[in-house]
Protein backbone atom coordinates (compact mmCIF):
# COMPACT_ATOMS: atom_id res chain seq x y z
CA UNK A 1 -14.34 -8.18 -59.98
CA UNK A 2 -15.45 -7.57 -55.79
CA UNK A 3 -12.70 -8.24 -54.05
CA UNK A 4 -13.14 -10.53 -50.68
CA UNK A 5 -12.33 -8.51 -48.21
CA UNK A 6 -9.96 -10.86 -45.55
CA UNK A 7 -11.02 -9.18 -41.97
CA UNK A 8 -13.64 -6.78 -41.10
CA UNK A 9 -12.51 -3.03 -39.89
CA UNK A 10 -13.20 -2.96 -36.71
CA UNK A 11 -11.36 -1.14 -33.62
CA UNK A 12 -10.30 -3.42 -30.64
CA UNK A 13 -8.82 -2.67 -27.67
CA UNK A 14 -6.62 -5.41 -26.88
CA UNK A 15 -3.10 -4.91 -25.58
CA UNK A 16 -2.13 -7.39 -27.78
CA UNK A 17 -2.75 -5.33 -30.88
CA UNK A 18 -0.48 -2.60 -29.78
CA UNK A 19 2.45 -4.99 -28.97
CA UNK A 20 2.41 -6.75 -31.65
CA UNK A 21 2.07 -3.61 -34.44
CA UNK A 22 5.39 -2.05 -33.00
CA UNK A 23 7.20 -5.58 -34.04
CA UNK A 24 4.99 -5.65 -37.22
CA UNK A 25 5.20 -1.92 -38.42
CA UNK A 26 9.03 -1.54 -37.84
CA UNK A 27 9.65 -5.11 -39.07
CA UNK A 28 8.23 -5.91 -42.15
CA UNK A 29 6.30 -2.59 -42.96
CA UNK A 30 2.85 -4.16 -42.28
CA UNK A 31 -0.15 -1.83 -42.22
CA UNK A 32 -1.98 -0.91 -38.87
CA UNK A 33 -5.15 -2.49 -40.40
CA UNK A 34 -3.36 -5.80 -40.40
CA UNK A 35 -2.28 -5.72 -37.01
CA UNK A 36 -5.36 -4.83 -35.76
CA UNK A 37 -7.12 -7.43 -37.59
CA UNK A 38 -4.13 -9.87 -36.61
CA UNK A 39 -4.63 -9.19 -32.71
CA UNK A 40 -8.09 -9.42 -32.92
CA UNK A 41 -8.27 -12.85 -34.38
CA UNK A 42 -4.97 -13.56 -31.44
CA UNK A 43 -7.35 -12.49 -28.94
CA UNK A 44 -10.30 -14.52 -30.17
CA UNK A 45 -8.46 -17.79 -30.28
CA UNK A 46 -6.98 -17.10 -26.75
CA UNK A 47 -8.48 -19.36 -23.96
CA UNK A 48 -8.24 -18.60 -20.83
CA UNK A 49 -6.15 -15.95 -21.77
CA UNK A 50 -3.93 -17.90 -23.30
CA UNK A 51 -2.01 -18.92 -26.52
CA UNK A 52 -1.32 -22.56 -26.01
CA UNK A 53 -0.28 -24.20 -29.58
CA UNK A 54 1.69 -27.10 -30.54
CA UNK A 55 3.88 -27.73 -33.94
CA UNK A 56 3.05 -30.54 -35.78
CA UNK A 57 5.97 -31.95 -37.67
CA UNK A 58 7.37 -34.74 -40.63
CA UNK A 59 10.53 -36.66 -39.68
CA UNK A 60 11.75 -40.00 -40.51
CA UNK A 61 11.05 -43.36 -38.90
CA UNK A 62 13.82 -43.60 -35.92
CA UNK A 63 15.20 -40.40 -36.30
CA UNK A 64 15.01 -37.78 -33.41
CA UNK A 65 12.69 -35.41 -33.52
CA UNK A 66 11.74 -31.87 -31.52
CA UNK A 67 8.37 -31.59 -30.07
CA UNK A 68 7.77 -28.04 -29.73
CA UNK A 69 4.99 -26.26 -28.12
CA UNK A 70 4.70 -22.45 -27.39
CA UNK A 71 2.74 -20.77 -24.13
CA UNK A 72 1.90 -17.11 -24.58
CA UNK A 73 0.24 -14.72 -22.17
CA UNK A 74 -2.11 -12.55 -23.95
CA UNK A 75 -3.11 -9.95 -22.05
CA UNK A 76 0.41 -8.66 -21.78
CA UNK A 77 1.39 -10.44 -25.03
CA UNK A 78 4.39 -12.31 -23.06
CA UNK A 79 6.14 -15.66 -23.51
CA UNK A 80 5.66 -17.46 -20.14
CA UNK A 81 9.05 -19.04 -19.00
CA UNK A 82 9.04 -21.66 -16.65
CA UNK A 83 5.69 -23.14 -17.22
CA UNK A 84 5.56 -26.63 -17.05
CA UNK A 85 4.80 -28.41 -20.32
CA UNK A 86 3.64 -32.56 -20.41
CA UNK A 87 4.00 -34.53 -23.45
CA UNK A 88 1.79 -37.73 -23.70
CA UNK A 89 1.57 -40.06 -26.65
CA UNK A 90 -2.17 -42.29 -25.51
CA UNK A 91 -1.38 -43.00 -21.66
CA UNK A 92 2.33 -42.76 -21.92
CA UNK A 93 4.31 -39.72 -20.99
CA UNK A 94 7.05 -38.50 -23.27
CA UNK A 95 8.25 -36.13 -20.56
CA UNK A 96 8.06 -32.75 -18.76
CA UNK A 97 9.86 -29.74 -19.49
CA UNK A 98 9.93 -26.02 -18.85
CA UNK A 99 9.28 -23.12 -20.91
CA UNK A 100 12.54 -21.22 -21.92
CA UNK A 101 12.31 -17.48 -22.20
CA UNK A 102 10.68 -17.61 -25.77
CA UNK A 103 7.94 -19.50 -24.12
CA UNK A 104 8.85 -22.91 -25.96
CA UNK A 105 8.65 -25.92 -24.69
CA UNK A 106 10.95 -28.49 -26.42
CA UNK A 107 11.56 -32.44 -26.09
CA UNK A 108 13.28 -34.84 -28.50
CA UNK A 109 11.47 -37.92 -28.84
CA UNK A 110 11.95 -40.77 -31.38
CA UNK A 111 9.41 -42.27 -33.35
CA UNK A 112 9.70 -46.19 -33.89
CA UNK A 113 8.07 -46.78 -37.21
CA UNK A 114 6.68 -45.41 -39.93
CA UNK A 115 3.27 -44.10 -38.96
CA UNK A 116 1.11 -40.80 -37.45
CA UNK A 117 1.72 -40.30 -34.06
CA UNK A 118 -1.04 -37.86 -32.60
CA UNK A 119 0.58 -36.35 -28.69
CA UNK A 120 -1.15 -34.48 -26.36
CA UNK A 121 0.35 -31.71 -25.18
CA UNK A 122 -0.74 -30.18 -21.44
CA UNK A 123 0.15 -26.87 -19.25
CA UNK A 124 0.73 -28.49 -15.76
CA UNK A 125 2.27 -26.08 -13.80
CA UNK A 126 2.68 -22.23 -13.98
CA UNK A 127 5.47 -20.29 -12.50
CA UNK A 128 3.17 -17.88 -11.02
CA UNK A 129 -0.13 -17.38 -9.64
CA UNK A 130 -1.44 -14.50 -12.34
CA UNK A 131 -0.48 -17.23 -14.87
CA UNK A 132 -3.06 -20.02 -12.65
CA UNK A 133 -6.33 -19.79 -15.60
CA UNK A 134 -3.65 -21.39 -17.62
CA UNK A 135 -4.11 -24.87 -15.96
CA UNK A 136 -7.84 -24.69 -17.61
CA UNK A 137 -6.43 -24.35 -21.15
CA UNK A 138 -7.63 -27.66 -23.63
CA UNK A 139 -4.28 -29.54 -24.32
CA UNK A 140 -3.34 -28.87 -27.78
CA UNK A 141 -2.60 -31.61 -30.21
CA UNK A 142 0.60 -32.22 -31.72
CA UNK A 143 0.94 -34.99 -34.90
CA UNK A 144 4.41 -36.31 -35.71
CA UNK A 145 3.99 -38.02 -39.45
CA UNK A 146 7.00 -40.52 -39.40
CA UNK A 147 7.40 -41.19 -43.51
CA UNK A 148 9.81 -42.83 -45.44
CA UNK A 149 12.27 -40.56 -47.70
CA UNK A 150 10.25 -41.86 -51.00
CA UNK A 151 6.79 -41.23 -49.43
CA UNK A 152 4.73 -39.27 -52.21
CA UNK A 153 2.72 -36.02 -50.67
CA UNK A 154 0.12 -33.77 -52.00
CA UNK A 155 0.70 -30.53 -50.54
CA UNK A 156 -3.03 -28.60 -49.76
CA UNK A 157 -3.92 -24.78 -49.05
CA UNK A 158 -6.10 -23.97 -46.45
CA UNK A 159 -8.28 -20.80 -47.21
CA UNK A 160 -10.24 -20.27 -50.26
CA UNK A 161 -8.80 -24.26 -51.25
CA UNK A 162 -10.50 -26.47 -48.34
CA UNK A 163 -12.26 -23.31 -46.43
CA UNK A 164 -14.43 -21.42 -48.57
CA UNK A 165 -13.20 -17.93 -46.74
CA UNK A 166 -10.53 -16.89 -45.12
CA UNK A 167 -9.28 -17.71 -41.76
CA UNK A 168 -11.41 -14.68 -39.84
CA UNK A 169 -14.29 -16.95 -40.45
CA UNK A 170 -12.51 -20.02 -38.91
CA UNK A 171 -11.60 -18.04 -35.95
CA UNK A 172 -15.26 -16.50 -35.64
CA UNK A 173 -17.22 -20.14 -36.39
CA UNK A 174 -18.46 -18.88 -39.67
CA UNK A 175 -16.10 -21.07 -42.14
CA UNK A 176 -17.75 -24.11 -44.65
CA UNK A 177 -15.84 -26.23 -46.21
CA UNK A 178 -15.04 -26.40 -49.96
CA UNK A 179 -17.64 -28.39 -51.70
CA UNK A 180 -16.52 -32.38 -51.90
CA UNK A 181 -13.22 -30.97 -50.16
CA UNK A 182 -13.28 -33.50 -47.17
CA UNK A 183 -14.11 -36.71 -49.66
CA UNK A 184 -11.86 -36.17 -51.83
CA UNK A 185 -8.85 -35.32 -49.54
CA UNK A 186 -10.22 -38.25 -48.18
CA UNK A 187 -9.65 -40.18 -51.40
CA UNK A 188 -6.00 -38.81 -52.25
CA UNK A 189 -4.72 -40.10 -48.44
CA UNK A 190 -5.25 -43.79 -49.78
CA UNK A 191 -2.65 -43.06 -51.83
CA UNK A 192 -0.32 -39.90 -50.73
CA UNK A 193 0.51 -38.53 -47.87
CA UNK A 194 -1.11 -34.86 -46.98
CA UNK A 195 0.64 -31.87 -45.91
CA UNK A 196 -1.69 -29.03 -45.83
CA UNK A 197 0.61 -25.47 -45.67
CA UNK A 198 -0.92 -22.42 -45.27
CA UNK A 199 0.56 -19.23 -44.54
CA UNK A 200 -1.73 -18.21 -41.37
CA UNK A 201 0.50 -17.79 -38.32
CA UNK A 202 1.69 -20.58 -35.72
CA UNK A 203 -0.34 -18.27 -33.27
CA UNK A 204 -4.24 -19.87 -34.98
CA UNK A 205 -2.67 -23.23 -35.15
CA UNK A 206 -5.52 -24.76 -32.89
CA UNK A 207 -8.43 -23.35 -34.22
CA UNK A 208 -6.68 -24.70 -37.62
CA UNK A 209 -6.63 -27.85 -36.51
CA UNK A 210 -9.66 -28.19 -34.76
CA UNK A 211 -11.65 -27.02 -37.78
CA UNK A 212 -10.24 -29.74 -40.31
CA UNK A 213 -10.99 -32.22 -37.63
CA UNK A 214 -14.46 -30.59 -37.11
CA UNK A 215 -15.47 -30.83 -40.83
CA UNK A 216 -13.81 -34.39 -41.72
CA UNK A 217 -10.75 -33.43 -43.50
CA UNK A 218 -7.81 -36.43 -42.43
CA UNK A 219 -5.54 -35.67 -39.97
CA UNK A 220 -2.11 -34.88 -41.37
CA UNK A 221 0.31 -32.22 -40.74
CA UNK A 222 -0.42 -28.53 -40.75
CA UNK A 223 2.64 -26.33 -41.32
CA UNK A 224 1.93 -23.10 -40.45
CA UNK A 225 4.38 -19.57 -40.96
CA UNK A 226 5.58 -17.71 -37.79
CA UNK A 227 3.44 -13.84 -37.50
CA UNK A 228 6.75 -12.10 -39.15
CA UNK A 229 6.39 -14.64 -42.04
CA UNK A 230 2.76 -14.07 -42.00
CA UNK A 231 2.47 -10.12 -42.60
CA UNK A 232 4.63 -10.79 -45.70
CA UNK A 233 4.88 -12.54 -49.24
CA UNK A 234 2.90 -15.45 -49.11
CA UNK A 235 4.62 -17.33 -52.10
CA UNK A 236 7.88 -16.72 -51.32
CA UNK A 237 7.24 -18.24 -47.80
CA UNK A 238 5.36 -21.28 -49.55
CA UNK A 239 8.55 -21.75 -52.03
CA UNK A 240 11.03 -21.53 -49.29
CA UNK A 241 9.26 -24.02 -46.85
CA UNK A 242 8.58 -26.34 -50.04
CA UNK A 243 12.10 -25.97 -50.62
CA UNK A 244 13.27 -27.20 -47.03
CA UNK A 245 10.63 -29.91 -47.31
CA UNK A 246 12.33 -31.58 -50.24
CA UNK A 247 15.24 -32.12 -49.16
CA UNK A 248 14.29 -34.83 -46.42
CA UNK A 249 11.28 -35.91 -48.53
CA UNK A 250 11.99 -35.71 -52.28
CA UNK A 251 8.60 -37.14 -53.70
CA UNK A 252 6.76 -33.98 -52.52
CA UNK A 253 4.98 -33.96 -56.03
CA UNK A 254 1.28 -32.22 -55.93
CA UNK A 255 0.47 -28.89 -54.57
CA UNK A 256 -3.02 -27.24 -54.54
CA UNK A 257 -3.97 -23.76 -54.13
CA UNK A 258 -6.53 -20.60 -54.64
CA UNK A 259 -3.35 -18.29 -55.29
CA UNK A 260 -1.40 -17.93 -58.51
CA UNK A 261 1.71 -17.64 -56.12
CA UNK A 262 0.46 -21.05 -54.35
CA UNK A 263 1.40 -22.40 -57.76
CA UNK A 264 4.12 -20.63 -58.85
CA UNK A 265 5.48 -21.80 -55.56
CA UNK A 266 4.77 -25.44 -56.52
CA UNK A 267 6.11 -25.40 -60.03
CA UNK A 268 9.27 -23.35 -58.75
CA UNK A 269 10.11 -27.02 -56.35
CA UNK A 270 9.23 -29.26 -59.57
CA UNK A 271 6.20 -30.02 -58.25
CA UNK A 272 2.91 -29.82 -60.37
CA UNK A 273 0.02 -27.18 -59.31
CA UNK A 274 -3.49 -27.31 -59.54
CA UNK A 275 -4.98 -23.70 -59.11
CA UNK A 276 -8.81 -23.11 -58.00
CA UNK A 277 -8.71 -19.98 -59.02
CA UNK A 278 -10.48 -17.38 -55.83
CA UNK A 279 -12.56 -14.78 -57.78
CA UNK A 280 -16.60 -14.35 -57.54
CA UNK A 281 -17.94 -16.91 -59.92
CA UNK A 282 -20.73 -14.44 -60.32
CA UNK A 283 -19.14 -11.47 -61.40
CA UNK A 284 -20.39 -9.64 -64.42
CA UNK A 285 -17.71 -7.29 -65.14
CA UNK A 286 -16.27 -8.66 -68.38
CA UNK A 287 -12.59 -6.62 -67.98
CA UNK A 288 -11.99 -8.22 -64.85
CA UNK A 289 -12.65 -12.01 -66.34
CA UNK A 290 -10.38 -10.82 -69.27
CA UNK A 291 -7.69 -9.70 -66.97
CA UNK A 292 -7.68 -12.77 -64.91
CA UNK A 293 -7.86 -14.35 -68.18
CA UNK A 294 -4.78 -13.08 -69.34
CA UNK A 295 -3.11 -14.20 -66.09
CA UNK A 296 -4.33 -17.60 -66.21
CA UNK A 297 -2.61 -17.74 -69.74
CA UNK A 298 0.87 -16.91 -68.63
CA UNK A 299 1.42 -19.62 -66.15
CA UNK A 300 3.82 -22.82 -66.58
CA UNK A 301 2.30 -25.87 -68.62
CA UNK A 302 2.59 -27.97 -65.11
CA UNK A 303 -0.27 -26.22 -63.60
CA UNK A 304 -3.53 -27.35 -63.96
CA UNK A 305 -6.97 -25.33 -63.73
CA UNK A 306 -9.94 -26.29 -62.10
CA UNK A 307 -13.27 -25.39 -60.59
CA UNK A 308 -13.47 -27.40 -57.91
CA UNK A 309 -12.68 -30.69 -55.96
CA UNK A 310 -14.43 -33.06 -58.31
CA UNK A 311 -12.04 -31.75 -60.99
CA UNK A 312 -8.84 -32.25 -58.74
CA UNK A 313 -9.92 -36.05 -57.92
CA UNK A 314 -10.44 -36.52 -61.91
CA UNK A 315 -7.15 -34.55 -62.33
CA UNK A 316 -4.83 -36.51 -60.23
CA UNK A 317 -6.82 -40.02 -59.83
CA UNK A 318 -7.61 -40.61 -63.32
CA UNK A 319 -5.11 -38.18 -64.87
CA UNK A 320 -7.91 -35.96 -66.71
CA UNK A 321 -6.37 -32.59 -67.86
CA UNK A 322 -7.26 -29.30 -66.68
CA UNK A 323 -4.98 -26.96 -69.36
CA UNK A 324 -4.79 -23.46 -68.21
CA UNK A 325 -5.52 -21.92 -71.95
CA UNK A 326 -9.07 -24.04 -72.06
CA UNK A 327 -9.72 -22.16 -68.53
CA UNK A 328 -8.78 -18.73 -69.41
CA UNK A 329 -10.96 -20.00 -73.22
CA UNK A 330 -13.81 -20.08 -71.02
CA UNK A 331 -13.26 -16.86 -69.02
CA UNK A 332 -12.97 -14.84 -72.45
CA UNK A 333 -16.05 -16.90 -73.92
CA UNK A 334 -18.05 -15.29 -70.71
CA UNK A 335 -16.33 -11.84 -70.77
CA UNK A 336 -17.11 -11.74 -74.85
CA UNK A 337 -21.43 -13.11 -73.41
CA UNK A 338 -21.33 -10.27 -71.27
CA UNK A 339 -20.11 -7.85 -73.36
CA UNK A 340 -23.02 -8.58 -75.84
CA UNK A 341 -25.30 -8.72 -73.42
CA UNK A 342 -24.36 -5.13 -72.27
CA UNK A 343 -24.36 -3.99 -75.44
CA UNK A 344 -27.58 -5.23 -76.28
CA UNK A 345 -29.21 -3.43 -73.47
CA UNK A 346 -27.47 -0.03 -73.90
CA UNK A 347 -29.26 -0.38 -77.56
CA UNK A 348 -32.50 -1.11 -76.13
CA UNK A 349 -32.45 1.56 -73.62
CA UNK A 350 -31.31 3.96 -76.47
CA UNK A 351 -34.33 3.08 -78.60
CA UNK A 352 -36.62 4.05 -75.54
């Protein structure tokens, strides 16, 4: 089975990349490919220089919440203190406040009601004059979902589950979205709230953002992992935030994924899992379909297998069922065609 290959090999010289692979490599044992990939894509979704992102968050209706934003300098890689940092919800300002040493820029603010509160965040003053390009940076957009503690959610993947690559191709303007992805999302917000997680760093939050908005997917929260919690196990960071999650919002019921560790992950917080499973739909080696096969097999009897997002609205809508054993049936029915087939042929080309 090809494997997709998640960045291109290339060699960049961005200071950036060098920074960052000392906290990588002596961290969390990372590879130097994946830094360098990591501060490449850094560098591409830097404007102006700059790493301007905001977090988007789910709190309760009156209950105080943070509104965080982060400001980082990438051509040295450095957290800018002391930048000034607006927060506007429509023509209303929540407040001004500095950047601490991290670079974060923090304000409690209350939300009144239940509802989706979309703030503007905006660099309005620098503490120096090298830092001045910063003042052109687009405001980033920050969403505060105020639910009730009952509220049902699906929880949604980003790459390979709504984005038909991985997140390179988001950062380079090359990503499509999953066929029917953006209807039926669409169609499951009538009735559940949306959380899409992903395990791409806080650092690509905007171009996250912008590209669901781009290609008609709802707005909703995006909770993204921090770079540390990006270089390393994807499903454990997916149980642990699902985990946290729960615990303020209960009915957190659906999860959907391209991973069979996006699952596990879902099934692990008593949640049910549909898995598109990522492999090349074209692929004619038959041990590779047999081996995925066998994986498919194993999993828990609350996670559903499908080929796509017309099978998730029938799946959770209508309450169709997508066993994992009739998936992995039809994987072995095509690695058993193929094996034929191959057979076949060596016969032919032995009567020749």
């Amino acid at each position: 089975m090809r494997k997709t290959a998640k960045f291109p090999r290339r060699r960049f010289r961005f200071p950036v990349i060098l920074i960052v692979s000392t906290a990588c490599l002596s961290a969390v044992g990372c590879s130097f490919g994946q830094v360098a990939s990591a501060g490449a894509a850094y560098t591409l979704a830097a404007e102006h220089g700059t790493l301007f992102y905001a977090f988007d968050t789910l709190t309760h209706p009156e209950k105080s919440t943070e509104l965080l934003a982060q400001v980082i300098y990438v051509r040295k890689f450095k957290k800018v203190e002391g930048a000034t940092v607006e927060f506007t919800l429509g023509r209303e300002s929540l407040g001004k406040v500095l950047t601490d040493k991290d670079g974060y820029a923090r304000l409690k603010w209350t939300p009144p009601k239940s509802g989706d509160y979309e703030i503007k965040v905006k660099i309005t003053a620098v503490p120096d004059d090298i830092y001045k390009d910063m003042l052109k940076v687009t405001p980033a957009s920050l969403l505060v979902s105020a639910k009730p503690k009952d509220a049902p959610f699906i929880v949604i993947d980003l790459d390979h589950t709504v984005v038909a690559s991985s997140f390179f191709r988001v950062i380079t303007s090359g990503a499509k979205p999953m066929s029917q992805a953006d209807r039926v999302v669409g169609e499951l917000a009538k009735n559940y709230g949306i959380i899409y997680l992903t395990h791409r760093p806080d650092l690509l939050g905007n171009k996250s953002k912008n590209w669901l908005t781009d290609n008609g997917f709802v707005r909703a929260p995006l909770l993204v992992s921090s770079f540390r919690q990006s270089v390393g196990d994807s499903g454990k960071f997916k149980s642990a935030r699902l985990a946290e999650l729960r615990k303020d919002f209960p009915n957190v019921r659906i999860g959907i994924g391209d991973k069979i560790s996006d699952v596990e992950a879902y099934v692990a917080n008593d949640m049910t899992g549909y898995l598109i499973p990522n492999y090349d739909r074209d692929d004619d080696d038959a041990g590779d379909l047999r081996k995925l096969a066998k994986k498919i097999r194993k999993l828990d009897k609350r996670i559903h297998v499908i080929d796509g997002w017309e099978e998730i609205r029938a799946a959770i809508l209508t309450g169709k069922k997508f066993p994992a054993t009739a998936y992995a049936d039809r994987l072995d029915a095509r690695a058993k065609q193929l094996k034929e087939k191959k057979k076949k042929k060596d016969d032919d080309d032995d009567d020749d």
